[in-house]
Protein backbone atom coordinates (compact mmCIF):
# COMPACT_ATOMS: atom_id res chain seq x y z
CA UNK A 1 -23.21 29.78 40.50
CA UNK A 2 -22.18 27.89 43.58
CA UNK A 3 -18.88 25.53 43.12
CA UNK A 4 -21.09 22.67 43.89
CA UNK A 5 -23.74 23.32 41.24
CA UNK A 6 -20.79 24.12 38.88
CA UNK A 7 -19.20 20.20 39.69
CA UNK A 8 -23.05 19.06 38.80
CA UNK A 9 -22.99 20.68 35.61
CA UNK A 10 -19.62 20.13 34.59
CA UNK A 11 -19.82 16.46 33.12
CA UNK A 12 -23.23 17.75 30.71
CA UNK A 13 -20.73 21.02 29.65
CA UNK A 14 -17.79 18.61 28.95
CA UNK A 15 -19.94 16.22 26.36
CA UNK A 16 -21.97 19.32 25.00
CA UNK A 17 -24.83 18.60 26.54
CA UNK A 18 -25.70 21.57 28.82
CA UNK A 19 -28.44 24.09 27.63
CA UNK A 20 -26.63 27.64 26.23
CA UNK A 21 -27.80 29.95 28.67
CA UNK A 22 -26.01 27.31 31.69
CA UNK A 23 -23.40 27.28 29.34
CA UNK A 24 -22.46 30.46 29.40
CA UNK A 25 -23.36 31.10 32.78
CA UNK A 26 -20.77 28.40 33.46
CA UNK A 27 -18.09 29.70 31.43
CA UNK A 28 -18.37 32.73 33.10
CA UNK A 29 -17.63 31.49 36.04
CA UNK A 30 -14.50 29.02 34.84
CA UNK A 31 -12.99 32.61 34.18
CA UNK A 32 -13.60 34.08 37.42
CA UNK A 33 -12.36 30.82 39.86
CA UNK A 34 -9.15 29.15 38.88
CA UNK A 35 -9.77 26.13 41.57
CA UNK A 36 -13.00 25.48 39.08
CA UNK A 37 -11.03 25.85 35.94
CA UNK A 38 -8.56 23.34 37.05
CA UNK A 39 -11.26 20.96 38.05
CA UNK A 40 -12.87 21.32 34.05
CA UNK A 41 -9.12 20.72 32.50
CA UNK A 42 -9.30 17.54 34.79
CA UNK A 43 -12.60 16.49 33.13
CA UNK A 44 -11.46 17.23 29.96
CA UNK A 45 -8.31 15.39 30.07
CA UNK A 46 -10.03 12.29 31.59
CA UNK A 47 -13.06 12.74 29.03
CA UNK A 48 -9.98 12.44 26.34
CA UNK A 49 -8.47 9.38 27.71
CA UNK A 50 -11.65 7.72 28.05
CA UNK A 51 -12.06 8.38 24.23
CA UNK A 52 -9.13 7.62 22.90
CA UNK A 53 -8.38 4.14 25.33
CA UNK A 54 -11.90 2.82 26.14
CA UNK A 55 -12.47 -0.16 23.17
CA UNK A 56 -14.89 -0.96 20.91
CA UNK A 57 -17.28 -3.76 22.50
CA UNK A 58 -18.62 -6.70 21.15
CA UNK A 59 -19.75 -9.41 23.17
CA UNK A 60 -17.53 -13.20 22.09
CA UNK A 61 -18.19 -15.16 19.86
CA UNK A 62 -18.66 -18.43 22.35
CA UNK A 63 -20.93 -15.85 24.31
CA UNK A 64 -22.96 -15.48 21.40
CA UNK A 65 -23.03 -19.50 20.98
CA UNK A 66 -23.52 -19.74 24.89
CA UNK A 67 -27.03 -17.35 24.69
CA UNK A 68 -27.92 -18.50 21.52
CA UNK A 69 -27.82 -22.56 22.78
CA UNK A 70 -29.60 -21.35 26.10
CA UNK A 71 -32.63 -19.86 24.06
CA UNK A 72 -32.89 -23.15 22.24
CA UNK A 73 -32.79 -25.32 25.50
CA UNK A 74 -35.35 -23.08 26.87
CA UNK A 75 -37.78 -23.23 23.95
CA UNK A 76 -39.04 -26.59 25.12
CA UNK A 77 -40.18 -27.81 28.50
CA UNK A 78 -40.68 -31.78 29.52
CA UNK A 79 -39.07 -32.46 26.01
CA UNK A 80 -41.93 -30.86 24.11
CA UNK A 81 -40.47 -28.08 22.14
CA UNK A 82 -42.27 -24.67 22.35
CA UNK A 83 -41.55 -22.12 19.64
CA UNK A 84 -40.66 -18.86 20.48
CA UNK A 85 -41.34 -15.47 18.46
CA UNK A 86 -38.21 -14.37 16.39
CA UNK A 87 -38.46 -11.40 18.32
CA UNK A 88 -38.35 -12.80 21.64
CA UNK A 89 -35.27 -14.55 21.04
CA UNK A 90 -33.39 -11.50 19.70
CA UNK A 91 -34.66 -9.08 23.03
CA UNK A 92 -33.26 -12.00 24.95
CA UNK A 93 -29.70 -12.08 23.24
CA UNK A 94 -30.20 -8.60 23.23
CA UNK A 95 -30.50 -8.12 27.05
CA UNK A 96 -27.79 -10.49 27.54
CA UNK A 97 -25.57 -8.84 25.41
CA UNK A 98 -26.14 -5.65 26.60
CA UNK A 99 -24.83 -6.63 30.14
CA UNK A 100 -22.39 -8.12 29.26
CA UNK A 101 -21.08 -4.79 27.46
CA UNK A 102 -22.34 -2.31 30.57
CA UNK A 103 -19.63 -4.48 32.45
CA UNK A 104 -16.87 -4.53 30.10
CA UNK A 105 -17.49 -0.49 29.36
CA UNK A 106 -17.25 -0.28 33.70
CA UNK A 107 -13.71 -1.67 33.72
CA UNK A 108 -12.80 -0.29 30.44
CA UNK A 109 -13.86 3.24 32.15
CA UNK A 110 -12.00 2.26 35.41
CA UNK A 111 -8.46 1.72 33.30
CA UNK A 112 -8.47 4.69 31.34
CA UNK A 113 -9.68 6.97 34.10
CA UNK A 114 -6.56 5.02 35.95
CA UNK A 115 -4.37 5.98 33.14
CA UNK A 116 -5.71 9.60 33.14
CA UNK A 117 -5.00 9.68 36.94
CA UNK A 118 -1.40 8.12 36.33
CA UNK A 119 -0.66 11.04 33.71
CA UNK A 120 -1.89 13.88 36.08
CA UNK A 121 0.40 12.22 39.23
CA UNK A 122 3.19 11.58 36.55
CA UNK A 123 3.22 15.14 35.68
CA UNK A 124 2.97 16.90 39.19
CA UNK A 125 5.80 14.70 39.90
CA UNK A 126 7.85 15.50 37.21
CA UNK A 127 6.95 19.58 37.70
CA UNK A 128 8.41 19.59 41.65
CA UNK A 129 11.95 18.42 40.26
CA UNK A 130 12.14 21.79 38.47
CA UNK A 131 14.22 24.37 40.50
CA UNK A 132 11.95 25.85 43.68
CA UNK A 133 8.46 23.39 43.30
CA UNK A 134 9.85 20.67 45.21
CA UNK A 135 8.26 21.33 48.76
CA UNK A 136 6.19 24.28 50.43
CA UNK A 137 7.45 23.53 53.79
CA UNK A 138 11.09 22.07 54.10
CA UNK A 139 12.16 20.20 57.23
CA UNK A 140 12.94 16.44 58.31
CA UNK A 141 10.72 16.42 61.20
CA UNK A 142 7.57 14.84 60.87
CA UNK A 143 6.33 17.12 63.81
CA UNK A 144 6.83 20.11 61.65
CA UNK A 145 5.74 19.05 58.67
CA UNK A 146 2.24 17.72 59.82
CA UNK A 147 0.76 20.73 61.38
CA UNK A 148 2.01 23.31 58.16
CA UNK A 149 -0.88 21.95 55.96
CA UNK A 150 -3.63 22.22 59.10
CA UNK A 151 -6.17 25.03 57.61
CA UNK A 152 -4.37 24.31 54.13
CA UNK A 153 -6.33 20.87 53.34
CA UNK A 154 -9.88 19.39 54.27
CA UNK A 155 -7.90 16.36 56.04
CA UNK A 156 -4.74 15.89 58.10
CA UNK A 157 -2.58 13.96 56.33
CA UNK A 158 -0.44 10.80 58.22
CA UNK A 159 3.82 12.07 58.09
CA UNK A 160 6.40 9.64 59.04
CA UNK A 161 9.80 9.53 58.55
CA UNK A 162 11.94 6.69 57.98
CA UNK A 163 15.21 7.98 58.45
CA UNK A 164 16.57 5.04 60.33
CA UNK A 165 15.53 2.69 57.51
CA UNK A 166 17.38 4.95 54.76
CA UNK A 167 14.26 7.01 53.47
CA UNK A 168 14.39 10.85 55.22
CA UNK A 169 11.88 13.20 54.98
CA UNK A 170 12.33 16.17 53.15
CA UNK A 171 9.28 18.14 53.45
CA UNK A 172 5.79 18.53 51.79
CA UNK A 173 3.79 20.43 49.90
CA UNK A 174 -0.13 21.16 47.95
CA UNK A 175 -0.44 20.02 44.99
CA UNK A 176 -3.66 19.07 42.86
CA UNK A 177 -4.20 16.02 41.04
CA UNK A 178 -7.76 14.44 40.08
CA UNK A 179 -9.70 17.58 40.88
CA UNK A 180 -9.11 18.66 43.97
CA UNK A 181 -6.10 19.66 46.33
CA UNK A 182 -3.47 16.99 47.77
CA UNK A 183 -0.83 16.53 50.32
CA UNK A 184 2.22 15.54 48.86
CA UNK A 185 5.70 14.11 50.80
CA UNK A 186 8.71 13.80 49.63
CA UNK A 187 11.22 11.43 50.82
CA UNK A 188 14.75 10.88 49.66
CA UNK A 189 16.61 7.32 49.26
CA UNK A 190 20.63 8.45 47.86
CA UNK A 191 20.13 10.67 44.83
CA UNK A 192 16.81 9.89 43.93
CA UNK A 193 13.16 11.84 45.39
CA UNK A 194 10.51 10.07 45.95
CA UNK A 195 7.03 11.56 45.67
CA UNK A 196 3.88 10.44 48.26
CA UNK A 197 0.60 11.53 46.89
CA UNK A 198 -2.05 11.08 49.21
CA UNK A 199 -6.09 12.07 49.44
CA UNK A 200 -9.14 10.62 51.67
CA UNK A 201 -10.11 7.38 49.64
CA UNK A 202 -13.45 7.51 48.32
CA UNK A 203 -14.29 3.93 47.10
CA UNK A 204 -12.42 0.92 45.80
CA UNK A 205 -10.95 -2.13 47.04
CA UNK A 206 -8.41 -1.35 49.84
CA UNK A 207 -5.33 -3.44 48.97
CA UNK A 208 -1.74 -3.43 49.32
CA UNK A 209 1.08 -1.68 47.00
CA UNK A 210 0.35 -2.61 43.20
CA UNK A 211 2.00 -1.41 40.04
CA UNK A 212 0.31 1.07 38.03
CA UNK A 213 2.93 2.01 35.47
CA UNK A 214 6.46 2.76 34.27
CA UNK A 215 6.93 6.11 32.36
CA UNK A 216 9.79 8.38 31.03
CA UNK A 217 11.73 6.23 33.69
CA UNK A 218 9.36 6.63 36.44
CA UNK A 219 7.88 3.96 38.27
CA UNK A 220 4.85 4.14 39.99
CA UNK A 221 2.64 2.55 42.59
CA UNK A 222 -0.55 3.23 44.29
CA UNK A 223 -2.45 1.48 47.23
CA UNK A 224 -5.83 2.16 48.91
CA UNK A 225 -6.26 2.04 52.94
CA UNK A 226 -10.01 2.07 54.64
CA UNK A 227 -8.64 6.14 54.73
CA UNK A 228 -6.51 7.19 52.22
CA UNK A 229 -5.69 6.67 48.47
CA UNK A 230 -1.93 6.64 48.10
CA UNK A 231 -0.07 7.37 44.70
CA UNK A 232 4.19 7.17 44.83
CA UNK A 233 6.61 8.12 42.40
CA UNK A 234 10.29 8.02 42.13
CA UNK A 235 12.91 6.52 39.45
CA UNK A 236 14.19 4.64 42.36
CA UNK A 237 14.52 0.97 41.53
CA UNK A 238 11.19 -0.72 41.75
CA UNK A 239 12.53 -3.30 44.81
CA UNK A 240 13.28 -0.82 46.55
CA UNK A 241 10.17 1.55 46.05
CA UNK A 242 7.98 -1.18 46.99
CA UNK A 243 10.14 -1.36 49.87
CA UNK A 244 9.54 2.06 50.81
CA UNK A 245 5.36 2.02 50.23
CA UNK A 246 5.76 -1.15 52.97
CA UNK A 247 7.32 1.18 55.43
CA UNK A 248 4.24 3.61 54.87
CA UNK A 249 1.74 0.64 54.95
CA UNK A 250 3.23 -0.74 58.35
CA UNK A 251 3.17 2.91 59.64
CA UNK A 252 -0.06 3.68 59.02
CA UNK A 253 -1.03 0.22 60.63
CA UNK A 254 0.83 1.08 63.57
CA UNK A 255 -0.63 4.46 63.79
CA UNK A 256 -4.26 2.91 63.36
CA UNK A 257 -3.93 0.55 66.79
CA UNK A 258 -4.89 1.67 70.15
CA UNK A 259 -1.51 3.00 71.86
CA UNK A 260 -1.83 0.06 74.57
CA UNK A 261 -1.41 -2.94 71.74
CA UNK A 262 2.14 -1.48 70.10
CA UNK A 263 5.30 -2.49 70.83
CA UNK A 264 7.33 -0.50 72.94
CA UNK A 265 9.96 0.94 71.25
């Protein structure tokens, strides 16, 4: 089994739905490739999530009115009133009802995979502070830390430093969150670490710094750029986080414009 017919399969062997023999077949080879077995806890965890945070939906109660008063308006035409079959008027509340609930089940699926994504960043965040996980490659020189994870990742990920505006570079390291392998960089402001998740951005709306959560005294934020999706954690104040993701915004802007249009320094 090829790692790409495994990621195919995985969803159906998550929700029980995958014939025995591709079961086992499967199973077989979760044992044999920990990159794949990682990449099935991830499922699993989000599969939870979704489960346990996605709501039960039921369309309003002025939506209800709202179709309900439509069908009646439509029953007649020039002010003579036509009558329509019970049963058309229930497959047309029904169709209306039912996207009405595809929607709400989309974002209720985008939040709690969010959520699941928050947990998994949380906790890789949480695992470098522990004595020797903080960084793979240690140095405060962008120009070093850059080239250690060419042949290590399928992208080059953008390193700055900010030094001069009181956030240094530590270092970096791979890490894995939401399936697949990540650069992370790790900045310090004083005391506190701050962690810089980054992967090639898939889809989504690219937008500035926003919020996600605050847990176990951890704030965290996350952005999306035409390139990259950008997680950051630290238990640095929140001002001054959002500070720091605006340094990494305006870099990467900088970095993005033909070398004739930036300022000299």
């Amino acid at each position: 089994m090829t790692h790409r017919e495994l990621e195919l399969q995985l969803d159906a062997y998550v929700d029980g739905e995958l014939e025995p023999g591709d079961a086992r077949e499967l199973e077989t080879h979760l044992k044999q490739c920990g990159d794949c077995a990682r990449l099935h806890e991830a499922r699993v965890a989000l599969s939870a999530a979704i489960r346990e945070q996605v709501p039960a939906l039921r369309a309003p109660d002025v939506l209800r009115s709202r179709v309900r008063a439509t069908l009646r308006d439509a029953a007649g035409t020039r002010g003579v009133r036509r009558v329509v079959p019970p049963a058309a008027r229930w497959l047309a509340l029904a169709a209306s009802l039912t996207v009405v609930a595809v929607g709400s089940w989309r974002l209720a699926l985008s939040r709690a995979g969010e959520d699941a994504l928050a947990g998994q960043v949380l906790a890789s965040h949480v695992r470098s502070l522990m004595p020797g996980h903080l960084t793979d490659v240690v140095s405060s020189d962008q120009h070093t830390v850059k080239p250690w994870f060419n042949g290590k990742l399928d992208f080059s990920p953008p390193v700055y430093d900010f030094a001069g505006r009181g956030f240094p570079l530590t270092g970096g390291r791979l890490d894995y969150v939401g399936g697949r392998p990540v650069a992370a960089l790790v900045y310090g402001r004083r005391q506190h670490l701050i962690n810089v998740f980054l992967w090639p951005a898939t889809r989504g709306s690219v937008g500035g710094p926003r919020p996600v959560a605050t847990r176990q005294g951890y704030h965290l934020l996350r952005w999306t750029t035409p390139e990259y999706a950008y997680w950051v954690v630290s238990d640095l104040g929140m001002a001054e986080l959002h500070d720091f993701a605006q340094l990494v915004q305006q870099a990467d802007s900088a970095a993005a414009r033909p070398a004739a249009a930036r300022p000299l320094p």
